[in-house]
Protein backbone atom coordinates (compact mmCIF):
# COMPACT_ATOMS: atom_id res chain seq x y z
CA UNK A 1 15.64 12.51 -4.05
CA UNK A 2 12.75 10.20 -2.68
CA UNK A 3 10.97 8.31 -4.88
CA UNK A 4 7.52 6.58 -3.05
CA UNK A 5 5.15 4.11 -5.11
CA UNK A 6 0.88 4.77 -5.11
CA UNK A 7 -0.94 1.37 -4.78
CA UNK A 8 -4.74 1.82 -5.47
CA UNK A 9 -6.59 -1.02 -3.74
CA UNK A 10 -9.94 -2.17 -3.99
CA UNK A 11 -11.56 -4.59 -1.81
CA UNK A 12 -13.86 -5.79 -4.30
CA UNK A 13 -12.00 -8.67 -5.92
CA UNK A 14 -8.80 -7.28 -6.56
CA UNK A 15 -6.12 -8.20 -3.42
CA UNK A 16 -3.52 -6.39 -2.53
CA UNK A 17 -0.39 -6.02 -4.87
CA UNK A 18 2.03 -7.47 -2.13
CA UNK A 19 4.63 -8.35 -4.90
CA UNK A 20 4.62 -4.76 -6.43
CA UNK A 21 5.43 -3.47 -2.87
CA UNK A 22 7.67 -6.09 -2.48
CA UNK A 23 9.92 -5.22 -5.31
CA UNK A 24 9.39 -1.83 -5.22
CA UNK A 25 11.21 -2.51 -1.87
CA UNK A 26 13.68 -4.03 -3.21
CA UNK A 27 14.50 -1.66 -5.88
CA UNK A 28 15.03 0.92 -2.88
CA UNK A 29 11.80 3.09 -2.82
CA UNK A 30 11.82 4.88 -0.16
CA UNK A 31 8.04 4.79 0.60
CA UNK A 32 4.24 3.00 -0.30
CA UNK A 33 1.27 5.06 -0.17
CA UNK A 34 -2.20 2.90 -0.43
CA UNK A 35 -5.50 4.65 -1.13
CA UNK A 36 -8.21 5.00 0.92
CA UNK A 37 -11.34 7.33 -0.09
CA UNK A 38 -14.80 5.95 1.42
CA UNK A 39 -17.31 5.97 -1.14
CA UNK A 40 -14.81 5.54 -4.03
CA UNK A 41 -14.10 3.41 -6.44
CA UNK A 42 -10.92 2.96 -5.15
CA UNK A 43 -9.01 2.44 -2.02
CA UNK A 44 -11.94 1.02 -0.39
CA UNK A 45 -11.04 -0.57 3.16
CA UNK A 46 -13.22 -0.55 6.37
CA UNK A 47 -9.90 -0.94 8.43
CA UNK A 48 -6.87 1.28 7.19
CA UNK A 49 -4.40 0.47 10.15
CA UNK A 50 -5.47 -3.10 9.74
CA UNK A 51 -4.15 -2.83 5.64
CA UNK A 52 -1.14 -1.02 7.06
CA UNK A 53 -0.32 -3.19 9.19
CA UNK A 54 -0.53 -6.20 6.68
CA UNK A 55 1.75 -4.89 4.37
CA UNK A 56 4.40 -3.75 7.45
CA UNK A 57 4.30 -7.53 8.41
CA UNK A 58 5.58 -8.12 4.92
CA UNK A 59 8.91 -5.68 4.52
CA UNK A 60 11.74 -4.41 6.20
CA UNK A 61 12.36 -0.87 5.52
CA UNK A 62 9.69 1.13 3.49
CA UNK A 63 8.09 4.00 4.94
CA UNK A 64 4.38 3.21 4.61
CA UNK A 65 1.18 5.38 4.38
CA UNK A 66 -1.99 5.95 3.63
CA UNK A 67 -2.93 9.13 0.73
């Protein structure tokens, strides 16, 4: 079994929950999935691959994507 983590993230205020991927990391999830719907009131970023790449910078293994 594969178990993957959902981060919502919202631009407005609230940065992004590096220490929840983090450990979610180290507990040996296999993947991260951050939202991203336009015009939501969630998972608001102008730059998805830029976010991506931001949280790749910052682990070693996890599968990361965007949902």
């Amino acid at each position: 079994m594969k178990l993957g983590l959902l981060v919502g993230y919202s631009g407005r205020g609230m940065g992004l929950p590096m220490d929840l991927i983090k450990e979610a990391e180290k507990l040996g999830f296999d993947s991260v999935w951050l939202t991203e719907h336009h015009y939501a009131d969630y998972g608001i970023s102008s730059a998805p691959s830029v976010l991506l790449a931001t949280v790749a910078a910052r682990t070693q293994r996890i599968t990361l994507g965007m949902a």
